[in-house]
PDB file of N, CA and C in Angstrom:
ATOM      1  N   UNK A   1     -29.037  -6.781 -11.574  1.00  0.00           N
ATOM      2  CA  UNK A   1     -27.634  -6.881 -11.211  1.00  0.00           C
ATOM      3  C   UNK A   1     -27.232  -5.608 -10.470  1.00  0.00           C
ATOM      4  N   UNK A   2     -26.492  -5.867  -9.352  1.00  0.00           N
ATOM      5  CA  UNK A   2     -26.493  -4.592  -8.433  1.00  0.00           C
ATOM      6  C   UNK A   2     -24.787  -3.922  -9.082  1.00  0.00           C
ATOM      7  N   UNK A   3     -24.952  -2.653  -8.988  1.00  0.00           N
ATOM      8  CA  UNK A   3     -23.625  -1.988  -9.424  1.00  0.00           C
ATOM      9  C   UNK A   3     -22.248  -2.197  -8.249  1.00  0.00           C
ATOM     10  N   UNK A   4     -21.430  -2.230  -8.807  1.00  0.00           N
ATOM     11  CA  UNK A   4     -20.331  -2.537  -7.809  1.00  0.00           C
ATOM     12  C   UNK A   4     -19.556  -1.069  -7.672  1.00  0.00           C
ATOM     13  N   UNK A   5     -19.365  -1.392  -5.933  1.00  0.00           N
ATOM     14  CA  UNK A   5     -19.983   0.194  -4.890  1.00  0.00           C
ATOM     15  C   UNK A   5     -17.817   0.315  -5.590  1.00  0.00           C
ATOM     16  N   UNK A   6     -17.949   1.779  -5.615  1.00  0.00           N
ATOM     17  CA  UNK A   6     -16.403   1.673  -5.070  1.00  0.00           C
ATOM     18  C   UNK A   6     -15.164   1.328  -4.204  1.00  0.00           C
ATOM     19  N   UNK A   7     -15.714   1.097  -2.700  1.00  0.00           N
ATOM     20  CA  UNK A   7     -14.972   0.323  -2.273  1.00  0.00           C
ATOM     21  C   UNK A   7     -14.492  -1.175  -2.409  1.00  0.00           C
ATOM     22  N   UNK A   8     -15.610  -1.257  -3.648  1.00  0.00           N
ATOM     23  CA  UNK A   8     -15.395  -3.273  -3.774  1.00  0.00           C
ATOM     24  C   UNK A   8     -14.102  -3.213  -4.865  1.00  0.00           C
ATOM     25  N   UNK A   9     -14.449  -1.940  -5.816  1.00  0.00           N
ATOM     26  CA  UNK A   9     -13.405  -2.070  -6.836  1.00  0.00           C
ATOM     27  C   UNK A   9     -12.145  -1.432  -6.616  1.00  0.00           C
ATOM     28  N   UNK A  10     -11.655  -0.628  -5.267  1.00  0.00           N
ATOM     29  CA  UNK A  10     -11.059  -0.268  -4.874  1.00  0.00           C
ATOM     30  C   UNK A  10     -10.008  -1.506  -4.086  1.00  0.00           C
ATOM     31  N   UNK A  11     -11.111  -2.077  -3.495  1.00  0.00           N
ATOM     32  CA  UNK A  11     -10.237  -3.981  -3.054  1.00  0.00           C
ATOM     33  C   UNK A  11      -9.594  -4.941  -4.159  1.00  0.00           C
ATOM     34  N   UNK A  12     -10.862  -5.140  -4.893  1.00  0.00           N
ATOM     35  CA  UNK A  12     -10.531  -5.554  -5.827  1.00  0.00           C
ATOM     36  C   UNK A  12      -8.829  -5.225  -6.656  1.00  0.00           C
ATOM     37  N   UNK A  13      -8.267  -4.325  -7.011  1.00  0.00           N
ATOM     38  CA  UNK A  13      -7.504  -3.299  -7.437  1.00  0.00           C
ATOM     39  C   UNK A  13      -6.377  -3.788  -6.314  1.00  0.00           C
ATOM     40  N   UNK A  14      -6.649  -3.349  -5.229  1.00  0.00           N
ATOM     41  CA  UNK A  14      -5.505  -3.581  -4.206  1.00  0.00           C
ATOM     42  C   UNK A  14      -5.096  -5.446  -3.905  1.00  0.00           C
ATOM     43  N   UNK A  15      -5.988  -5.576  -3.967  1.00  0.00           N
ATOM     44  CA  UNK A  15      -6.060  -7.113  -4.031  1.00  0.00           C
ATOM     45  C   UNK A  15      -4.904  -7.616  -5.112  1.00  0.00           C
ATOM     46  N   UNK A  16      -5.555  -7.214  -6.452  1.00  0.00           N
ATOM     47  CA  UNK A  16      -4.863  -7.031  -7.623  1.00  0.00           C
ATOM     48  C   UNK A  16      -3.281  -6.707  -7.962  1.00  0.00           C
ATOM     49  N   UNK A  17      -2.982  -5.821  -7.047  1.00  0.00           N
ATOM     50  CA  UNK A  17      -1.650  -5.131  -7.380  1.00  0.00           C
ATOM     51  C   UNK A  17      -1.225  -5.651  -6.106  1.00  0.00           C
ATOM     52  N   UNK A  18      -1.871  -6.172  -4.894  1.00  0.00           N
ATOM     53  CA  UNK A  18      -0.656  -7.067  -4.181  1.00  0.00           C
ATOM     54  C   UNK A  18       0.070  -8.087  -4.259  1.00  0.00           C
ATOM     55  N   UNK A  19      -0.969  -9.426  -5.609  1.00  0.00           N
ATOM     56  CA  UNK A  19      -0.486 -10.230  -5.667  1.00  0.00           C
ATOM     57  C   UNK A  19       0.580 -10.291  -6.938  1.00  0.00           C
ATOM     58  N   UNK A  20       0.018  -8.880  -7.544  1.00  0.00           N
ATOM     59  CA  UNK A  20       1.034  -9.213  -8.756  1.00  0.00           C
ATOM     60  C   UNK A  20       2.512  -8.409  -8.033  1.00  0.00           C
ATOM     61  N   UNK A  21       2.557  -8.371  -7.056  1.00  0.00           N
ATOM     62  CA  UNK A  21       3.998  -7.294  -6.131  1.00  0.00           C
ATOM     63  C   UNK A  21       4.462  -8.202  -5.471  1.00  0.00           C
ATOM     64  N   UNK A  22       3.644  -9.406  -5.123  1.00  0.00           N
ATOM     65  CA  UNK A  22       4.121 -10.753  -4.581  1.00  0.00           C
ATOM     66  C   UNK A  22       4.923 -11.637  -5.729  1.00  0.00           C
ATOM     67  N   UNK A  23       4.288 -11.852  -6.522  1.00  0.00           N
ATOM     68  CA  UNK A  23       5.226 -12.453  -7.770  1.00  0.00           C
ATOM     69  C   UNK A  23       6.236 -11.450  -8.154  1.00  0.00           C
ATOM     70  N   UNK A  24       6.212 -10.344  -8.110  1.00  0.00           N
ATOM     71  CA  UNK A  24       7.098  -9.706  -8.848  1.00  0.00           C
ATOM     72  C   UNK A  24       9.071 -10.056  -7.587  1.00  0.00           C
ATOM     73  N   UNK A  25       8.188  -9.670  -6.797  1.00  0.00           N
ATOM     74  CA  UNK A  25       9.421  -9.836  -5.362  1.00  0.00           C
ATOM     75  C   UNK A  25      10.295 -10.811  -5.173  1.00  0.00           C
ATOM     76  N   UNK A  26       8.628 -11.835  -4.620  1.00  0.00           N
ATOM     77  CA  UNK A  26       9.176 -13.004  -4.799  1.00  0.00           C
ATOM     78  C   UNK A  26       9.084 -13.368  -2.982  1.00  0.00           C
ATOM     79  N   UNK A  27       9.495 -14.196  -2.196  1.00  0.00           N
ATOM     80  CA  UNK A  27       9.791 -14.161  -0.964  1.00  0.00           C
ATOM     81  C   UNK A  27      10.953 -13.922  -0.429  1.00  0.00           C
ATOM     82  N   UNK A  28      12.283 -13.663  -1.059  1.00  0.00           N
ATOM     83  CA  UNK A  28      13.204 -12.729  -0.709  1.00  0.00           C
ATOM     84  C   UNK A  28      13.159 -11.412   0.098  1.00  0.00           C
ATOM     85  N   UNK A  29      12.583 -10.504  -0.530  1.00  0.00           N
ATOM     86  CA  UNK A  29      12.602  -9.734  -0.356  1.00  0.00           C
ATOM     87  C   UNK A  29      11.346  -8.496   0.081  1.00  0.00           C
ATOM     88  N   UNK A  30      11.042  -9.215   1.198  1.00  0.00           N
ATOM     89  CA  UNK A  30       9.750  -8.095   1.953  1.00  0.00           C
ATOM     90  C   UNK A  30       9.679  -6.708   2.190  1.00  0.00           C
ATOM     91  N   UNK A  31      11.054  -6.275   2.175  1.00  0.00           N
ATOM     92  CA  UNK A  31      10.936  -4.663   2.094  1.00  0.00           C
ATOM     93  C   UNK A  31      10.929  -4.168   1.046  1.00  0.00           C
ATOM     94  N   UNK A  32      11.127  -4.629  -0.166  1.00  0.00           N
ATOM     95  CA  UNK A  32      10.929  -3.699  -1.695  1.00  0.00           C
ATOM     96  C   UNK A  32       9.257  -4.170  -1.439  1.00  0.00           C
ATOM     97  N   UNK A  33       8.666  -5.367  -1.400  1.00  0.00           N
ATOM     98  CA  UNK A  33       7.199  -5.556  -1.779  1.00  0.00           C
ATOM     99  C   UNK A  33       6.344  -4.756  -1.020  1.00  0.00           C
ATOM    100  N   UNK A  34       6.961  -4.365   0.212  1.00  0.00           N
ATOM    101  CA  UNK A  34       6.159  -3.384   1.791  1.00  0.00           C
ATOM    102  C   UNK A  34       6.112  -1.848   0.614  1.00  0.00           C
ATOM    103  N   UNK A  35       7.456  -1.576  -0.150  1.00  0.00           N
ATOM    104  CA  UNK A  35       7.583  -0.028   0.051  1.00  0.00           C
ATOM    105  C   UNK A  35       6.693  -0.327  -1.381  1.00  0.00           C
ATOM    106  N   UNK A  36       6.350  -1.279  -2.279  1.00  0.00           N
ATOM    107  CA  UNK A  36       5.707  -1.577  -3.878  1.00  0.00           C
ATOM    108  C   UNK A  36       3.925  -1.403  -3.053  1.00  0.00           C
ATOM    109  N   UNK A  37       3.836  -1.874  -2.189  1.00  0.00           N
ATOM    110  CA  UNK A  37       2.385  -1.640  -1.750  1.00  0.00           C
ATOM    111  C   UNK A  37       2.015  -0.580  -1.153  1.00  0.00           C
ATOM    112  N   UNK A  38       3.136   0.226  -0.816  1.00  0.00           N
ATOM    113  CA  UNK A  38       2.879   1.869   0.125  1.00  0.00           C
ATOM    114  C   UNK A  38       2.464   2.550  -1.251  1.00  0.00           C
ATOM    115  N   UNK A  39       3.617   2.244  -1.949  1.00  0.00           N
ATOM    116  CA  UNK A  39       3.847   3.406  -3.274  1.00  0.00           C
ATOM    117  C   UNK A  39       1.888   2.634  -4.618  1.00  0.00           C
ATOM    118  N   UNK A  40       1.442   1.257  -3.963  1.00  0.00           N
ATOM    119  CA  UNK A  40       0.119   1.227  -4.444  1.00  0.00           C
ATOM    120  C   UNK A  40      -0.677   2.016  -4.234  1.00  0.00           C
ATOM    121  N   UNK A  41      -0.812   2.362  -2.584  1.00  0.00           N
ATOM    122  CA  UNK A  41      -1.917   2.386  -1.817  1.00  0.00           C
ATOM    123  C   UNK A  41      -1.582   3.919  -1.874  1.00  0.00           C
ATOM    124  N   UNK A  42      -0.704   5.003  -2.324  1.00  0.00           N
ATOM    125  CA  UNK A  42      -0.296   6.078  -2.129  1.00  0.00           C
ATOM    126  C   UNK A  42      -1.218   6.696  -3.793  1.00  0.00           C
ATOM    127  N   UNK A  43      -1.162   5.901  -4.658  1.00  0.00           N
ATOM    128  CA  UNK A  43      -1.467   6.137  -5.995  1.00  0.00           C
ATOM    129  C   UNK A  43      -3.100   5.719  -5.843  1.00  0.00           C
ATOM    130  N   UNK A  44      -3.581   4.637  -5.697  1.00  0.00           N
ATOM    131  CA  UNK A  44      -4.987   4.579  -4.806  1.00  0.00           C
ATOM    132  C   UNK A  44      -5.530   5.984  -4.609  1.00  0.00           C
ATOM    133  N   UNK A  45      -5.288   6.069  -3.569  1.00  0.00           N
ATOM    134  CA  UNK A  45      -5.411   7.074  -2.850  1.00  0.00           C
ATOM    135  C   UNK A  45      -5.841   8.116  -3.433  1.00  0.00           C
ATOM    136  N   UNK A  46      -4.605   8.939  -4.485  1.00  0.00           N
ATOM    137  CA  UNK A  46      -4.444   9.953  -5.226  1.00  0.00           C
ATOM    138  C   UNK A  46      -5.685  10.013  -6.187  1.00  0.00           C
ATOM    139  N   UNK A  47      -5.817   8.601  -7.209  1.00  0.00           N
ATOM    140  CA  UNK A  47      -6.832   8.435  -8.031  1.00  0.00           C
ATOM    141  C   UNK A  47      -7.849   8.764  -7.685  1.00  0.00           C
ATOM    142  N   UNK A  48      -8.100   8.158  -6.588  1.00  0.00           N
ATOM    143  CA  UNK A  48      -9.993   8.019  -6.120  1.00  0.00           C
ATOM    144  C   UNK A  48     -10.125   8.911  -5.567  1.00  0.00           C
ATOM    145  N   UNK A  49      -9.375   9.773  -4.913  1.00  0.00           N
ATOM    146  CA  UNK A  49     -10.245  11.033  -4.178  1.00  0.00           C
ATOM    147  C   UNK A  49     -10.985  11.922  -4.145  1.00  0.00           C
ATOM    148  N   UNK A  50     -11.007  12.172  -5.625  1.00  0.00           N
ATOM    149  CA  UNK A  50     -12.350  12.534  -6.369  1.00  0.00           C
ATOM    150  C   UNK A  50     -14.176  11.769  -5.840  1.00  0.00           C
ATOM    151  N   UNK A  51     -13.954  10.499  -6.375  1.00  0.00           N
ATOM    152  CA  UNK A  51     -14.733   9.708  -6.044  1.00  0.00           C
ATOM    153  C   UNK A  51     -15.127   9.014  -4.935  1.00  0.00           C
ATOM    154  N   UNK A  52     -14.521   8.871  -4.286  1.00  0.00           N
ATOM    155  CA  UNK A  52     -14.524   8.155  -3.061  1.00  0.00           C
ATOM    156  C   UNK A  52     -15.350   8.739  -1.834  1.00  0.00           C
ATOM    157  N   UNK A  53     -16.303   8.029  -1.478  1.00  0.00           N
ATOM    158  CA  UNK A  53     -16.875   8.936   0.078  1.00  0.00           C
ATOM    159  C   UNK A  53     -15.955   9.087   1.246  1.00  0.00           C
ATOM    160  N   UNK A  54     -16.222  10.119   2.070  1.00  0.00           N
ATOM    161  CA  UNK A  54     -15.137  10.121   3.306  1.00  0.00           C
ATOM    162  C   UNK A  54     -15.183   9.165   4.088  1.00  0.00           C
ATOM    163  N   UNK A  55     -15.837   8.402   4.589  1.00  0.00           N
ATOM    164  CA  UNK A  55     -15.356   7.153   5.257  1.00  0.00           C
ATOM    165  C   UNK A  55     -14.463   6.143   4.295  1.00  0.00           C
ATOM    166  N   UNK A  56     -14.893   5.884   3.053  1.00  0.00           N
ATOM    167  CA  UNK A  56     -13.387   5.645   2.573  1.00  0.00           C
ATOM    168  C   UNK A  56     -12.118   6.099   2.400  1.00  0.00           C
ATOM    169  N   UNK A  57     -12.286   7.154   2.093  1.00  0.00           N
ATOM    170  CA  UNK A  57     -11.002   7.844   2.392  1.00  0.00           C
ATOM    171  C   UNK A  57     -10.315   8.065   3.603  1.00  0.00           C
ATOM    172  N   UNK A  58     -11.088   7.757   4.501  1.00  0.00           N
ATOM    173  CA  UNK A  58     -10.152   7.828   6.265  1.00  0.00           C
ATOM    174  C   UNK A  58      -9.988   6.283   6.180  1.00  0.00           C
ATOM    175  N   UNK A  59     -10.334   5.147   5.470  1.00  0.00           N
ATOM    176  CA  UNK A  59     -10.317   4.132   5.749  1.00  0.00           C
ATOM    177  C   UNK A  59      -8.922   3.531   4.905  1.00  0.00           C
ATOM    178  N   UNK A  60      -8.968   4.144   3.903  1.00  0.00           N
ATOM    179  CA  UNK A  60      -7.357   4.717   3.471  1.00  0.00           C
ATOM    180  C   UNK A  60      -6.228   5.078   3.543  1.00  0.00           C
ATOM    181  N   UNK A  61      -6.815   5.974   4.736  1.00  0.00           N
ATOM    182  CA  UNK A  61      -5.523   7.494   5.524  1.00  0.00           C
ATOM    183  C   UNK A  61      -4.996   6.396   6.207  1.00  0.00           C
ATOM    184  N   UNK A  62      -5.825   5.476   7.068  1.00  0.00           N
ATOM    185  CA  UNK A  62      -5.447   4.167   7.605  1.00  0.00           C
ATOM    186  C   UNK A  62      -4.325   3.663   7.611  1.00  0.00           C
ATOM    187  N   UNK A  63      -4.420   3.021   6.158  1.00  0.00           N
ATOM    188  CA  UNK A  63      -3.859   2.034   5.426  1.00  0.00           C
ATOM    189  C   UNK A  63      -2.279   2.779   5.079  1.00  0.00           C
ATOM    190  N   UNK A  64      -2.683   3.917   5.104  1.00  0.00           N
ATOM    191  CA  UNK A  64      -1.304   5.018   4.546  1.00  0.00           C
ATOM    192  C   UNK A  64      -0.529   4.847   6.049  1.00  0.00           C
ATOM    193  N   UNK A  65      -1.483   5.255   6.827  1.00  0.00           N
ATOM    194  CA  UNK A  65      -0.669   5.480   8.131  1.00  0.00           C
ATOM    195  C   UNK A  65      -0.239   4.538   8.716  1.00  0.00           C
ATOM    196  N   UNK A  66      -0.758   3.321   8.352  1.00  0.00           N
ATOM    197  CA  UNK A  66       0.488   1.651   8.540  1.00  0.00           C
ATOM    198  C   UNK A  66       1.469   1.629   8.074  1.00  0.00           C
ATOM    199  N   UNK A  67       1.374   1.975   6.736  1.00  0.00           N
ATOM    200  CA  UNK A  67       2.415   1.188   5.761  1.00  0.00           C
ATOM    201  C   UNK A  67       3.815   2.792   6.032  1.00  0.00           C
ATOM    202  N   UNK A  68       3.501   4.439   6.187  1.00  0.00           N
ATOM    203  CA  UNK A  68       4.572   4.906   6.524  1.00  0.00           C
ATOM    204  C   UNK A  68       4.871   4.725   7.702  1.00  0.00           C
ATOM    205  N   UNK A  69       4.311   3.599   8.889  1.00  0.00           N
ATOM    206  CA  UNK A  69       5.453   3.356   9.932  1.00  0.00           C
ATOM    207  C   UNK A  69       6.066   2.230   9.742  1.00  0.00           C
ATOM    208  N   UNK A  70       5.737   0.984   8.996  1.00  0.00           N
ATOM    209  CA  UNK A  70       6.340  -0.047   8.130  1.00  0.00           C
ATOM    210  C   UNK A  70       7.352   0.438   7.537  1.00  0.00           C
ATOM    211  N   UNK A  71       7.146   1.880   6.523  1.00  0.00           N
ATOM    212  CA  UNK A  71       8.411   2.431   5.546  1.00  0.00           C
ATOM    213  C   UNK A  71       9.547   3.306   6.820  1.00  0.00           C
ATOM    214  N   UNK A  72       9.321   3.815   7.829  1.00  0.00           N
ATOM    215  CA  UNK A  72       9.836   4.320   8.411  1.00  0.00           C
ATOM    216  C   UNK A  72      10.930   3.260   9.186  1.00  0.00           C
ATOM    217  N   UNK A  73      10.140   2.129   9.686  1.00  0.00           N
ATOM    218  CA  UNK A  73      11.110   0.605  10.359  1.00  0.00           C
ATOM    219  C   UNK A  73      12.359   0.393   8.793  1.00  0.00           C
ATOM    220  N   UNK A  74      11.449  -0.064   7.735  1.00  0.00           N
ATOM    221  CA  UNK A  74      12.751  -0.647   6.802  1.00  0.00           C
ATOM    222  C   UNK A  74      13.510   0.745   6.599  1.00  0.00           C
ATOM    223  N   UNK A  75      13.654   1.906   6.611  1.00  0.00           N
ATOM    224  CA  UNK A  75      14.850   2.689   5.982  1.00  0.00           C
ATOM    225  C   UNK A  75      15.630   3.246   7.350  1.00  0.00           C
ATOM    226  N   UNK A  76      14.683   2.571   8.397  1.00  0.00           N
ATOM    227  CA  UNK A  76      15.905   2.960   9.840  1.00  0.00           C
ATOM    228  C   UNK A  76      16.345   1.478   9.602  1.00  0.00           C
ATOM    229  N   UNK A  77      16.467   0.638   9.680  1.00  0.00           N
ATOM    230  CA  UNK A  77      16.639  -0.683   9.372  1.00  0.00           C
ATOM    231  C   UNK A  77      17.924  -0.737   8.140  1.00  0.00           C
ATOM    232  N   UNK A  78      17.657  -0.281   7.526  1.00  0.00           N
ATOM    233  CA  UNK A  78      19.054  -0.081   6.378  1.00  0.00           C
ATOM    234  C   UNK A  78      20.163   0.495   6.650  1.00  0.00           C
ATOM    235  N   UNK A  79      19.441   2.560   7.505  1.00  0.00           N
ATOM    236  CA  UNK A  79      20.464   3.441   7.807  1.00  0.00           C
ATOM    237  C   UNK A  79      21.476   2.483   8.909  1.00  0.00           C
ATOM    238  N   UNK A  80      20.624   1.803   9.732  1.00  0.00           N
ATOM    239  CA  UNK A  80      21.718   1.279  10.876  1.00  0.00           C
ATOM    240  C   UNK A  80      22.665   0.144  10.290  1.00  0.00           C
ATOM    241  N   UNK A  81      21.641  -0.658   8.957  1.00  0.00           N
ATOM    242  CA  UNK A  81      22.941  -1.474   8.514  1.00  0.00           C
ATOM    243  C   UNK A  81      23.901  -1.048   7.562  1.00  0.00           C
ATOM    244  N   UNK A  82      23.598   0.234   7.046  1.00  0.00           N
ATOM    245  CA  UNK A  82      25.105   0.971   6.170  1.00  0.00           C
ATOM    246  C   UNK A  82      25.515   1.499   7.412  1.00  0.00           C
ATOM    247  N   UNK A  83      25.262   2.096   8.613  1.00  0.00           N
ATOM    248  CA  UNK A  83      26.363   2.975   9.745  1.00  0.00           C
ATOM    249  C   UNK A  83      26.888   1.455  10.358  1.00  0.00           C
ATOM    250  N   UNK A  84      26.609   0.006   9.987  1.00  0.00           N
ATOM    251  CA  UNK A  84      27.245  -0.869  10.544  1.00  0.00           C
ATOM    252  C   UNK A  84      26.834  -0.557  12.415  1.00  0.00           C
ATOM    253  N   UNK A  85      25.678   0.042  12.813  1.00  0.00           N
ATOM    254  CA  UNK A  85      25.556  -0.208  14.151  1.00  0.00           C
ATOM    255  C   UNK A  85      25.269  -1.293  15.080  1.00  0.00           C
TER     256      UNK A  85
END
């Protein structure tokens, strides 16, 4: 039986905590579930860096560097709908 590499259980995990951020949300509401998967993939991150080889971890930085221009759209997206612009 072959050992399971860290990036499988690292998917696995993300896999894991997206769908339970999908039920939790619901389809209402895509910007709390966007900023529930930044604030996953931010804690990810933190955990494994110990462990993790550097091509995973840039494969990560990635994933970070999507989701804060995703977080950057929804809270300009809000500021303009509280300034009513």
């Amino acid at each position: 039986m072959n050992p399971v590499l860290m990036s499988e259980k690292i998917t696995i995990i993300f896999t894991t905590w997206t769908i339970a951020m999908l039920f939790l949300t619901g389809d209402e509401n895509l910007e709390i579930f966007f900023v529930l998967l930044f604030i996953g993939v931010l804690i990810m991150r933190q955990l494994t860096d110990v462990y993790a080889p550097s091509t995973l971890k840039d494969r990560m930085s990635t994933f970070i560097y999507l989701f804060v221009i995703i977080f950057i759209v929804i809270v300009g997206q809000k500021i303009i709908t509280i300034l009513g612009l």
